[in-house]
PDB file of N, CA and C in Angstrom:
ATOM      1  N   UNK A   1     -66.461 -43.164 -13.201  1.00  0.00           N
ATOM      2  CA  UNK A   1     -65.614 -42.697 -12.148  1.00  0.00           C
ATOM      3  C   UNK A   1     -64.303 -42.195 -12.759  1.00  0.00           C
ATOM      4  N   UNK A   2     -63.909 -41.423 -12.101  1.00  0.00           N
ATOM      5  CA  UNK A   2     -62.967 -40.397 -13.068  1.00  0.00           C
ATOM      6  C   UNK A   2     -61.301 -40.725 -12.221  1.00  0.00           C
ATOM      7  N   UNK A   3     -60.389 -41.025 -12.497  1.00  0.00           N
ATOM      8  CA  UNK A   3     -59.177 -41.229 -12.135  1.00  0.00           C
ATOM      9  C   UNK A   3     -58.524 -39.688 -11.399  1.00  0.00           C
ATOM     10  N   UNK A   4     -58.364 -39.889 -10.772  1.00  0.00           N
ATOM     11  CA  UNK A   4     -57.270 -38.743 -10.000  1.00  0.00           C
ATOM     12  C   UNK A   4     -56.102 -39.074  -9.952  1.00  0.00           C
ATOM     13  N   UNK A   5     -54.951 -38.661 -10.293  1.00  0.00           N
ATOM     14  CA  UNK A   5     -53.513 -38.907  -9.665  1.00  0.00           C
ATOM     15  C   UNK A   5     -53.591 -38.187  -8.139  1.00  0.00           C
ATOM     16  N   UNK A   6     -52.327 -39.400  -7.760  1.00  0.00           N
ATOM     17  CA  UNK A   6     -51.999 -39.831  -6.437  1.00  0.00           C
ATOM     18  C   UNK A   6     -51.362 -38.336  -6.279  1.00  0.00           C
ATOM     19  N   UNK A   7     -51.213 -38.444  -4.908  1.00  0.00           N
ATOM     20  CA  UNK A   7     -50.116 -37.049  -4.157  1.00  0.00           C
ATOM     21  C   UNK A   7     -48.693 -37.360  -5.163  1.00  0.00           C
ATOM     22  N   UNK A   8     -48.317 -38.866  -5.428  1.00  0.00           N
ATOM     23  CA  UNK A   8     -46.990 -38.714  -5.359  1.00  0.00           C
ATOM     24  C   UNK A   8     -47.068 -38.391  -7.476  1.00  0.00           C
ATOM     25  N   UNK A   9     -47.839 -38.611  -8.052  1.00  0.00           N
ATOM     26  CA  UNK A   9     -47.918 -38.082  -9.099  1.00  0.00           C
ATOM     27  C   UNK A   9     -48.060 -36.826  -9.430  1.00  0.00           C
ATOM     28  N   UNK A  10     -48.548 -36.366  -8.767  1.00  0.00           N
ATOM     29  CA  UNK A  10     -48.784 -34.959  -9.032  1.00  0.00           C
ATOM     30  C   UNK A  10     -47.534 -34.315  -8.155  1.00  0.00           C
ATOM     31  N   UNK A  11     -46.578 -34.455  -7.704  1.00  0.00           N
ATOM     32  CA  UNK A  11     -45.350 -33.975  -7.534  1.00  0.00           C
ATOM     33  C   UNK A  11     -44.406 -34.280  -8.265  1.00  0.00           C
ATOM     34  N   UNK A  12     -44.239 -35.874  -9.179  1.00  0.00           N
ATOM     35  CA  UNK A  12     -43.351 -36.344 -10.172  1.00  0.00           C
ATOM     36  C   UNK A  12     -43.775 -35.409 -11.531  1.00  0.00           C
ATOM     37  N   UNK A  13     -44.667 -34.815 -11.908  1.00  0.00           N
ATOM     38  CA  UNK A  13     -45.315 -33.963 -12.911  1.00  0.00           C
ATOM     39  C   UNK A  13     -45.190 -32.833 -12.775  1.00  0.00           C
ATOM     40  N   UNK A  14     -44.942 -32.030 -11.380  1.00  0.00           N
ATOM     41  CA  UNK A  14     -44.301 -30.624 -11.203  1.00  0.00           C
ATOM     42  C   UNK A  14     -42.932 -30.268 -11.929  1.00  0.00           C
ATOM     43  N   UNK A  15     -43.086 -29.218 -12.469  1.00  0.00           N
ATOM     44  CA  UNK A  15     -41.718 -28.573 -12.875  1.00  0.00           C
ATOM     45  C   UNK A  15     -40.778 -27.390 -11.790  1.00  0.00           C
ATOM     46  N   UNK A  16     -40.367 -27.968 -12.283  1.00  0.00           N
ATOM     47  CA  UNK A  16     -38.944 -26.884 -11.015  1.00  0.00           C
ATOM     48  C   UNK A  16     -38.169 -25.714 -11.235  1.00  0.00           C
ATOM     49  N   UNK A  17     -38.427 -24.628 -10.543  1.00  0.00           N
ATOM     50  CA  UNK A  17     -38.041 -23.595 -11.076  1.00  0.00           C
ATOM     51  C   UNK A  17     -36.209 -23.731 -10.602  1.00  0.00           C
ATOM     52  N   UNK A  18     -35.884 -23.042 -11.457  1.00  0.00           N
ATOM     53  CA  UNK A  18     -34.385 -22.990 -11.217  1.00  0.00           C
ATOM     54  C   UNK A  18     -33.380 -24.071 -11.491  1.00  0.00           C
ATOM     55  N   UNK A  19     -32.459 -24.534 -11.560  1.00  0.00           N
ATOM     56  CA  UNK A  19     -31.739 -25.698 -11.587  1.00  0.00           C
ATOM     57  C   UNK A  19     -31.897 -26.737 -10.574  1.00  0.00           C
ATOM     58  N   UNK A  20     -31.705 -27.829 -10.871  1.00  0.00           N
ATOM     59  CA  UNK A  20     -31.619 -28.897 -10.141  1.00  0.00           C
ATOM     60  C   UNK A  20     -30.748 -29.426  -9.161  1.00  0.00           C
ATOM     61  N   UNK A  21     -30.885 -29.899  -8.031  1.00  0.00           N
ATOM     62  CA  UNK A  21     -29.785 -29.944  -7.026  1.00  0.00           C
ATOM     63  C   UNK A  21     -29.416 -31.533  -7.434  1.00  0.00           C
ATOM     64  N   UNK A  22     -27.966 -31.416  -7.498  1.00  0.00           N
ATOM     65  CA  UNK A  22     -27.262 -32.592  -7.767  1.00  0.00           C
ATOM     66  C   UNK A  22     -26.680 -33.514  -6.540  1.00  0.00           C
ATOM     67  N   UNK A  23     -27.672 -33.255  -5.275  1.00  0.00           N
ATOM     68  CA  UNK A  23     -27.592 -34.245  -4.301  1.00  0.00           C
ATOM     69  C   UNK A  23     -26.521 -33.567  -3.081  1.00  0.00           C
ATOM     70  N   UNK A  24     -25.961 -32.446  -3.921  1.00  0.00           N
ATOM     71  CA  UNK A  24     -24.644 -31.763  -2.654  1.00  0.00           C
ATOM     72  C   UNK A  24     -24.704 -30.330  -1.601  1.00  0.00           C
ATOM     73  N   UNK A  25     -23.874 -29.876  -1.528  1.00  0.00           N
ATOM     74  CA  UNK A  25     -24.145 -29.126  -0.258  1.00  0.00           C
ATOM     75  C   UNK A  25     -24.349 -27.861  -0.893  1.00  0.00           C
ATOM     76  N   UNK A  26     -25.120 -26.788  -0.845  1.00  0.00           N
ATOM     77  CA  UNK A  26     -24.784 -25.649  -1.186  1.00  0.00           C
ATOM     78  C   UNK A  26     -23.176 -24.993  -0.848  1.00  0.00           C
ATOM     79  N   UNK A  27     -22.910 -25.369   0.120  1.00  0.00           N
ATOM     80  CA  UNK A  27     -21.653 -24.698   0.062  1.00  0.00           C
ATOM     81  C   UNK A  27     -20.249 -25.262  -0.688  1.00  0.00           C
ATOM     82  N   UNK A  28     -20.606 -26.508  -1.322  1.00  0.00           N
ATOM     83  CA  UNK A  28     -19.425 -27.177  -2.261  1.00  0.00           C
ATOM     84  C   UNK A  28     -19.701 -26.411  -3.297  1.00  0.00           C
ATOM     85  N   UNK A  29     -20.842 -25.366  -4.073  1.00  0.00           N
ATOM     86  CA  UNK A  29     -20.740 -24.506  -4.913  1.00  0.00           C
ATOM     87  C   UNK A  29     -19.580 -23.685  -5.002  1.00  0.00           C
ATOM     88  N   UNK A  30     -18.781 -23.894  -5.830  1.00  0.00           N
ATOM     89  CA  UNK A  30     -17.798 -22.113  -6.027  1.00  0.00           C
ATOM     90  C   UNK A  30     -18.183 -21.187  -6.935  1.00  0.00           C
ATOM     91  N   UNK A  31     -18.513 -20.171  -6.459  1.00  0.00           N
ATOM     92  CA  UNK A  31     -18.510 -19.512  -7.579  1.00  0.00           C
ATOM     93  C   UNK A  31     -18.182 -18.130  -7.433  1.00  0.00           C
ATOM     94  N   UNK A  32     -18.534 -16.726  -7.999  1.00  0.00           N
ATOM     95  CA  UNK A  32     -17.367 -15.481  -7.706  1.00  0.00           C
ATOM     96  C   UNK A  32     -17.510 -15.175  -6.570  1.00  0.00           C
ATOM     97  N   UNK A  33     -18.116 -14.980  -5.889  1.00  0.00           N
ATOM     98  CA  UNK A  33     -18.700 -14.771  -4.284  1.00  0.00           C
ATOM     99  C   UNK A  33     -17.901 -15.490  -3.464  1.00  0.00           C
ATOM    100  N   UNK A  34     -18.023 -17.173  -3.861  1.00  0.00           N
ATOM    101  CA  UNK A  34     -17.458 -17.333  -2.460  1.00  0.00           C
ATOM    102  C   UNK A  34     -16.334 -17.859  -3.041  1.00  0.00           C
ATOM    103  N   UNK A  35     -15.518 -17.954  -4.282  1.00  0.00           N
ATOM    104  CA  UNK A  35     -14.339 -18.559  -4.526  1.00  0.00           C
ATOM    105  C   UNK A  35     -13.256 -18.464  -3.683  1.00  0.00           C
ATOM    106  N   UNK A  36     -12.684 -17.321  -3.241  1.00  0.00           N
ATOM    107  CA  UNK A  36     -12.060 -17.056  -2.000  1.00  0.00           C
ATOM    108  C   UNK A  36     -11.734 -17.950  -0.649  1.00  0.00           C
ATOM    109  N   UNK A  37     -13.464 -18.344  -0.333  1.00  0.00           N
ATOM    110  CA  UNK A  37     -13.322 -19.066   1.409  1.00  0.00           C
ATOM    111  C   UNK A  37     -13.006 -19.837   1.431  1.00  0.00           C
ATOM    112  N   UNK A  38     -11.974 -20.098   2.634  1.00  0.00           N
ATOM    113  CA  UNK A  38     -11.573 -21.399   2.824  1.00  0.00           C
ATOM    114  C   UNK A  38      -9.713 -21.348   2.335  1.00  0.00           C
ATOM    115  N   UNK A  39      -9.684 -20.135   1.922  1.00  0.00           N
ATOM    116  CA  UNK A  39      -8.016 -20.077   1.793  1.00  0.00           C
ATOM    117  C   UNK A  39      -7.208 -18.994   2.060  1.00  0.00           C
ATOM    118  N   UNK A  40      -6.079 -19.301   2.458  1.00  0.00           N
ATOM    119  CA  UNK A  40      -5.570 -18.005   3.350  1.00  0.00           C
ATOM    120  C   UNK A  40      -5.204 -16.772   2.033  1.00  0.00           C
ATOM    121  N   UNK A  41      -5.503 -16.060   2.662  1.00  0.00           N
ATOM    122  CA  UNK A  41      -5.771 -14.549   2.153  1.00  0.00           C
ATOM    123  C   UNK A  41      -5.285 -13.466   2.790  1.00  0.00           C
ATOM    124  N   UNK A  42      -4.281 -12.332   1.901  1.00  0.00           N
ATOM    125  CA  UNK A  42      -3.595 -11.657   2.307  1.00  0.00           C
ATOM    126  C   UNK A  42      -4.346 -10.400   3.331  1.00  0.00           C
ATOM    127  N   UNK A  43      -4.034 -10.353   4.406  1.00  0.00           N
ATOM    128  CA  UNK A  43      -4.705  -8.746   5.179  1.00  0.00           C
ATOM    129  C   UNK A  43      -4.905  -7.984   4.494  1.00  0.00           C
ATOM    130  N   UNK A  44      -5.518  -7.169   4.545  1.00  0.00           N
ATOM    131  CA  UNK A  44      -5.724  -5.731   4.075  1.00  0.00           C
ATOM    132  C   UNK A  44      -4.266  -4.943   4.174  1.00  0.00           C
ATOM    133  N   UNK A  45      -4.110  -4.850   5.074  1.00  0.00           N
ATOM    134  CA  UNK A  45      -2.663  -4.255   4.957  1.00  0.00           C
ATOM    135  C   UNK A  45      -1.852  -4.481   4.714  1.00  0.00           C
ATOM    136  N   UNK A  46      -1.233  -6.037   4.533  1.00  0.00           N
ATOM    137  CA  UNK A  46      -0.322  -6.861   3.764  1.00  0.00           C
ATOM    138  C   UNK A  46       0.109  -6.088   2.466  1.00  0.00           C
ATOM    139  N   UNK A  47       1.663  -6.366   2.528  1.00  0.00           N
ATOM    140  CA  UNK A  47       1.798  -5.870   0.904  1.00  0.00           C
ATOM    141  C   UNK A  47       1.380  -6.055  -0.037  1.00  0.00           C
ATOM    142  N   UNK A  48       0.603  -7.388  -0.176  1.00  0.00           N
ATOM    143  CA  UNK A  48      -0.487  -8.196  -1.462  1.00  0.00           C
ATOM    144  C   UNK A  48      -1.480  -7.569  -0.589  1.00  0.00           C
ATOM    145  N   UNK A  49      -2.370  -7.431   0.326  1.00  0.00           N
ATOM    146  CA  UNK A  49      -3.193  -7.158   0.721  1.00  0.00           C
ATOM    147  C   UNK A  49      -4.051  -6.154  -0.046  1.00  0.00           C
ATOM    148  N   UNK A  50      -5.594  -5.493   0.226  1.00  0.00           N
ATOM    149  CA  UNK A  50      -6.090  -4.401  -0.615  1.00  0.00           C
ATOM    150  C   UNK A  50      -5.419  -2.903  -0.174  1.00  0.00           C
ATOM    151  N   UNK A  51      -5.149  -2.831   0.938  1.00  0.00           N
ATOM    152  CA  UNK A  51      -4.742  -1.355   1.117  1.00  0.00           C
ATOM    153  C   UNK A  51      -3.145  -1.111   1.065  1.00  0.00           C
ATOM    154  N   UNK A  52      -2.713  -2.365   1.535  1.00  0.00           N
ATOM    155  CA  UNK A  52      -0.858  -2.740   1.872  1.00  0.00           C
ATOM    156  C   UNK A  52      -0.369  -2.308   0.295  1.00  0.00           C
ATOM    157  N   UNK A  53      -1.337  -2.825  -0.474  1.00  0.00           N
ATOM    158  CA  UNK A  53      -0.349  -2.851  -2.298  1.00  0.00           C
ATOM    159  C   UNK A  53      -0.515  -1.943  -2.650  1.00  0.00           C
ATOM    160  N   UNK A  54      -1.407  -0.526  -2.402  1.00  0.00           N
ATOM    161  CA  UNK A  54      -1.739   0.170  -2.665  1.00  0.00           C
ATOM    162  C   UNK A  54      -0.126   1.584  -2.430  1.00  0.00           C
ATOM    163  N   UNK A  55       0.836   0.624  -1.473  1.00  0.00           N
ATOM    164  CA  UNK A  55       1.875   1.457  -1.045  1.00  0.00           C
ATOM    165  C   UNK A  55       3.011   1.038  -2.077  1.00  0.00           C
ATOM    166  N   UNK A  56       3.133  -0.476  -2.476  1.00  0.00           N
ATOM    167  CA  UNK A  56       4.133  -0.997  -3.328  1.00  0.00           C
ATOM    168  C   UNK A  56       4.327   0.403  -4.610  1.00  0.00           C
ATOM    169  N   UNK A  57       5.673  -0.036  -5.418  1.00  0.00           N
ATOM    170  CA  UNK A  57       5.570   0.889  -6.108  1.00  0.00           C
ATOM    171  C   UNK A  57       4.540   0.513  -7.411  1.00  0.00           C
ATOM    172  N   UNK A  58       4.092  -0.470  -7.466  1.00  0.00           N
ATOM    173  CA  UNK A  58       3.480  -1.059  -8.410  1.00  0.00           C
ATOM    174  C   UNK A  58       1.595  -0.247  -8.029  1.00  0.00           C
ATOM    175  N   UNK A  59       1.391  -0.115  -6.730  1.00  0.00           N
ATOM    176  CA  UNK A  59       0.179   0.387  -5.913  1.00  0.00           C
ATOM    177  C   UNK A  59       0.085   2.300  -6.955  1.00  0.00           C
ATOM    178  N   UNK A  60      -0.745   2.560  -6.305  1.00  0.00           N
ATOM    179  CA  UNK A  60      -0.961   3.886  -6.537  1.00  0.00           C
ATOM    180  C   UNK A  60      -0.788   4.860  -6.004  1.00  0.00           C
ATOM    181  N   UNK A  61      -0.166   4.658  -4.286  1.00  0.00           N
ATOM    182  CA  UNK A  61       0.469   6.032  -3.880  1.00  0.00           C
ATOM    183  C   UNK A  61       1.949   5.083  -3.760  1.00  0.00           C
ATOM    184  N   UNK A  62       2.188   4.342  -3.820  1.00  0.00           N
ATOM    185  CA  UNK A  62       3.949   3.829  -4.178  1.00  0.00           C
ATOM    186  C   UNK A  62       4.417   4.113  -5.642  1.00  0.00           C
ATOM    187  N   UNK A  63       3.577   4.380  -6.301  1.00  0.00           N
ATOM    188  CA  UNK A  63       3.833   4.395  -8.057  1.00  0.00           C
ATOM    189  C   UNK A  63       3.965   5.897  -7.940  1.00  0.00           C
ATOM    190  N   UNK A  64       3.081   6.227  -7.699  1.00  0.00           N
ATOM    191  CA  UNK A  64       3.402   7.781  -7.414  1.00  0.00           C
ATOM    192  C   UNK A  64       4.115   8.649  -7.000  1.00  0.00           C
ATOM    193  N   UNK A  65       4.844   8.006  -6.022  1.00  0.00           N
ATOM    194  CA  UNK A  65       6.100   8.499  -5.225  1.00  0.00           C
ATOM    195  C   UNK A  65       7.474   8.060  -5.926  1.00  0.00           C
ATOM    196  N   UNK A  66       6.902   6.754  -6.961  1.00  0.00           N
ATOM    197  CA  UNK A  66       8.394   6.209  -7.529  1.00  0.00           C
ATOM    198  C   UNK A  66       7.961   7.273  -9.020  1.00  0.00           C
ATOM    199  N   UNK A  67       7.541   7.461  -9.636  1.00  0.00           N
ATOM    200  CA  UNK A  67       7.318   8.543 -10.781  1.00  0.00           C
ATOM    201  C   UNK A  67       7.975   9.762 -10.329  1.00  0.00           C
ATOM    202  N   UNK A  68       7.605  10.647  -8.916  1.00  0.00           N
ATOM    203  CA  UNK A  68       8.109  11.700  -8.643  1.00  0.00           C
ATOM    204  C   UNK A  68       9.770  11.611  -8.303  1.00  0.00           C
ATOM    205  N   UNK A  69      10.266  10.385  -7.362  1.00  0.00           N
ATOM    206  CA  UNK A  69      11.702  10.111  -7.645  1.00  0.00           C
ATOM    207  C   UNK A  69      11.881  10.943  -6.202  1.00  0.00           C
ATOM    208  N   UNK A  70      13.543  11.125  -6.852  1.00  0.00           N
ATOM    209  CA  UNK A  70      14.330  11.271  -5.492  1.00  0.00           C
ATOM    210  C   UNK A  70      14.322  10.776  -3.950  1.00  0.00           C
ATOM    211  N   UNK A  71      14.083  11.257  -3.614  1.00  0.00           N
ATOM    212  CA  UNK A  71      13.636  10.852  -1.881  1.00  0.00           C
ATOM    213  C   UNK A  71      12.171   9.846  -1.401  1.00  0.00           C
ATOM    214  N   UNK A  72      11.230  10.017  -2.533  1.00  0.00           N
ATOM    215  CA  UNK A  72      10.458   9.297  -2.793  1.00  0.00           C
ATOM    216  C   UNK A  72      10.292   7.872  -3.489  1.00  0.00           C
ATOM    217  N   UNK A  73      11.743   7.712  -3.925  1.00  0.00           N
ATOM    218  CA  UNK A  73      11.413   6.485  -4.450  1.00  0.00           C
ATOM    219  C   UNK A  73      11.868   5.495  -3.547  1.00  0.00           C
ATOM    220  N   UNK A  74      11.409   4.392  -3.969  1.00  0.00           N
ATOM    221  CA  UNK A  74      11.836   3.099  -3.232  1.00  0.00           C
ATOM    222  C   UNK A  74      13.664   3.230  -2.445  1.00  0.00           C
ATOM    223  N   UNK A  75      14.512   3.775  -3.229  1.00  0.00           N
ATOM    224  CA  UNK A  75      15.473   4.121  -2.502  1.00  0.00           C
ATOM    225  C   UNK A  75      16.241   5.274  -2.083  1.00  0.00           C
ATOM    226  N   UNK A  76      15.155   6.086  -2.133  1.00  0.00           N
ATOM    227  CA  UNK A  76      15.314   7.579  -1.171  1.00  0.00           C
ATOM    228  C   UNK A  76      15.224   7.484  -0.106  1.00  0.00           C
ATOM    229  N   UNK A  77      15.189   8.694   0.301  1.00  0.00           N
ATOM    230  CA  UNK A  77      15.500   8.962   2.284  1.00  0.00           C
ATOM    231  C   UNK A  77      14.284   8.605   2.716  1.00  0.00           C
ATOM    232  N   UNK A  78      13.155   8.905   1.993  1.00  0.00           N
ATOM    233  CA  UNK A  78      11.959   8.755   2.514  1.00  0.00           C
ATOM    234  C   UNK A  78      11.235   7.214   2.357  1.00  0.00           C
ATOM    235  N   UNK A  79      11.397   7.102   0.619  1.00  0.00           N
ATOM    236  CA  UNK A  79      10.447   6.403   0.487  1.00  0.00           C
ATOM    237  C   UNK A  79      11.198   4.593   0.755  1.00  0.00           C
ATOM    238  N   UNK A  80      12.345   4.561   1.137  1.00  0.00           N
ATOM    239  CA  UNK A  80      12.583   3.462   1.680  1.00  0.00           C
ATOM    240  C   UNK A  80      12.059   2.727   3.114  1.00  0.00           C
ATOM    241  N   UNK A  81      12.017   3.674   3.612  1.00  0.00           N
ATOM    242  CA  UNK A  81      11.183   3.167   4.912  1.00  0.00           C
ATOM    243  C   UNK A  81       9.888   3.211   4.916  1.00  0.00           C
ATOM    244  N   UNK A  82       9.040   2.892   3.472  1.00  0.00           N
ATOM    245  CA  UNK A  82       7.793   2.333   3.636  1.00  0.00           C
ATOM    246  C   UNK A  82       8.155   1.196   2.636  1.00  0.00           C
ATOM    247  N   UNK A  83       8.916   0.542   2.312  1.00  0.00           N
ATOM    248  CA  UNK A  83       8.630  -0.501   2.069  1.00  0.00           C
ATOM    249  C   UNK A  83       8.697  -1.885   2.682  1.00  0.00           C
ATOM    250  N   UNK A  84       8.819  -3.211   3.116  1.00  0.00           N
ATOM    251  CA  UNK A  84       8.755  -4.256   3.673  1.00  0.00           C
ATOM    252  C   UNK A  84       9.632  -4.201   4.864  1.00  0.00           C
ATOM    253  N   UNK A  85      11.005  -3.540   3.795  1.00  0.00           N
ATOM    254  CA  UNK A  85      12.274  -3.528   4.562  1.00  0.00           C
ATOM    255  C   UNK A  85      12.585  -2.351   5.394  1.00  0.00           C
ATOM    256  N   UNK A  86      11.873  -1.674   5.330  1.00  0.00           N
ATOM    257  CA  UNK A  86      12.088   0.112   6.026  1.00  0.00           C
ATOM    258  C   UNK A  86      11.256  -0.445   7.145  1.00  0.00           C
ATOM    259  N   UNK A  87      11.104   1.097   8.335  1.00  0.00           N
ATOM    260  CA  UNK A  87      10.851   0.901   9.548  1.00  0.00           C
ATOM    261  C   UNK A  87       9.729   1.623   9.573  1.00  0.00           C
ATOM    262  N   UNK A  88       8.874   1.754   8.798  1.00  0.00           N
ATOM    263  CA  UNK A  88       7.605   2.135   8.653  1.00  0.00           C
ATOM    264  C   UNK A  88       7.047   1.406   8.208  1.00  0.00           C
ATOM    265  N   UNK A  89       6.911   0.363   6.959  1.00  0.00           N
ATOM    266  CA  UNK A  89       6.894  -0.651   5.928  1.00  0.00           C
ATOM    267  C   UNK A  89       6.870  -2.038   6.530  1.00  0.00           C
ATOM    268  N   UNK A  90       7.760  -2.117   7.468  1.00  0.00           N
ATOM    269  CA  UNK A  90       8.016  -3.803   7.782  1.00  0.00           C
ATOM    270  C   UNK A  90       7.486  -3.444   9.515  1.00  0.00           C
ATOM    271  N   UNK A  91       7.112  -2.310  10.515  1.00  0.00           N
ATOM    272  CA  UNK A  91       6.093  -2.261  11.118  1.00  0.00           C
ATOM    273  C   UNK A  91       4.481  -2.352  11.339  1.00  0.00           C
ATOM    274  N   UNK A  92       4.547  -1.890   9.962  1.00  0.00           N
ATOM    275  CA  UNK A  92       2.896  -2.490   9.795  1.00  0.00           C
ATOM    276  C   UNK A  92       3.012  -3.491   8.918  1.00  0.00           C
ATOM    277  N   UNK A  93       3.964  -4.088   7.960  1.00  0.00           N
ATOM    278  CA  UNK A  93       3.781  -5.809   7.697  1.00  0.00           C
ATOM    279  C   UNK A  93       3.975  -6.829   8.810  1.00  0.00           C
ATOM    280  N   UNK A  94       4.692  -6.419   9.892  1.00  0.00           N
ATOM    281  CA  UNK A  94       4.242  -7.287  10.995  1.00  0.00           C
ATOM    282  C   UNK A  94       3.387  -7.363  11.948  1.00  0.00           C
ATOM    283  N   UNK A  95       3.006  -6.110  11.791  1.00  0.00           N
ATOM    284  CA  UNK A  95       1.539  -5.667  13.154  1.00  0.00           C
ATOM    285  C   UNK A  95       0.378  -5.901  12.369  1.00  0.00           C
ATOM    286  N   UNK A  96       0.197  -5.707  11.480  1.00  0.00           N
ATOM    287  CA  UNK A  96      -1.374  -5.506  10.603  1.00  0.00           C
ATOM    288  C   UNK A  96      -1.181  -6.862   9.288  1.00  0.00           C
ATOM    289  N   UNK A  97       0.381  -6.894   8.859  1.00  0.00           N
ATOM    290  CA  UNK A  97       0.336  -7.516   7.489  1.00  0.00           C
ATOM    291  C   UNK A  97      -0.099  -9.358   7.372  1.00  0.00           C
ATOM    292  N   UNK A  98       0.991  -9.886   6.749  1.00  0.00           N
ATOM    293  CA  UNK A  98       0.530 -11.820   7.095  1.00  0.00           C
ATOM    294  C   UNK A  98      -0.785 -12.045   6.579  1.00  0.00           C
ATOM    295  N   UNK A  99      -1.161 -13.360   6.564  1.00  0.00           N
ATOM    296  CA  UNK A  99      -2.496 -14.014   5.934  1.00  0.00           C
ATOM    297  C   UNK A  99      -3.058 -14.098   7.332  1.00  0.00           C
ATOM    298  N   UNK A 100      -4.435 -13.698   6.611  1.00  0.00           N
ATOM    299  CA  UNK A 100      -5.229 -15.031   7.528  1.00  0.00           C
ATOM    300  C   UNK A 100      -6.295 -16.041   6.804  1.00  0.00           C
ATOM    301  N   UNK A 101      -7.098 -16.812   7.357  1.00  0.00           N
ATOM    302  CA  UNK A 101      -7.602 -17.935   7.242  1.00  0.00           C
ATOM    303  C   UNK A 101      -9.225 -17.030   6.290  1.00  0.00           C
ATOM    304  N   UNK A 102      -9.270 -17.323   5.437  1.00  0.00           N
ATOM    305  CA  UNK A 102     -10.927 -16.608   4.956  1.00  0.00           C
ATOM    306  C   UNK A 102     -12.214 -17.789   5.844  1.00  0.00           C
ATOM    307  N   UNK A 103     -13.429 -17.079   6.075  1.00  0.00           N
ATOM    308  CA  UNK A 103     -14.269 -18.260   6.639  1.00  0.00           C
ATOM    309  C   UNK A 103     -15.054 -18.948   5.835  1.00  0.00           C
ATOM    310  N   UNK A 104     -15.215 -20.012   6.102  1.00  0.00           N
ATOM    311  CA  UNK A 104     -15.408 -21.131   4.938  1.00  0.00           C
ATOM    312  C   UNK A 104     -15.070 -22.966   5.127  1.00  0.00           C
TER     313      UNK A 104
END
């Protein structure tokens, strides 16, 4: 008569594809994807924000306007009122700008 292993042997003898779960939640994982959730994060339009910094002079159409100068720069006729403190600048940092909460 020939021995068979049990159900529960023949699952202790399976190998496992992928890594091993260390008993926790998938979502206590961080990693580049979700490092972010769960902490407040600048708007899009925010001056840190992705499109908001894009105006700073440090950004790429604020750098641009501070390279060309005069009226364009941070303290020209123009280009002062897009920054925080101007009335173009500090209208959409208060309507659009601020953190919010990432989900998570």
């Amino acid at each position: 008569m020939e021995n068979k292993p049990s159900r529960s042997d023949h699952n202790a003898t399976r190998s496992s594809v992928g890594p091993r779960s260390t008993g926790g939640m998938a979502s206590e994982a961080r990693t580049g994807a979700t490092a972010h959730l769960g902490l407040d994060v600048p708007k899009v339009f925010d001056s840190k924000g992705t499109i908001g910094k894009q105006f700073t002079t440090e950004g790429a159409i604020g750098g641009t306007a501070q390279k060309i100068g005069g009226p364009f720069s941070e303290d020209g006729i123009i280009g002062h009122r897009f920054t925080t403190d101007g009335i173009v600048g500090a209208s959409v940092q208060g309507t659009l700008g601020g953190k919010k909460r990432s989900a998570g």
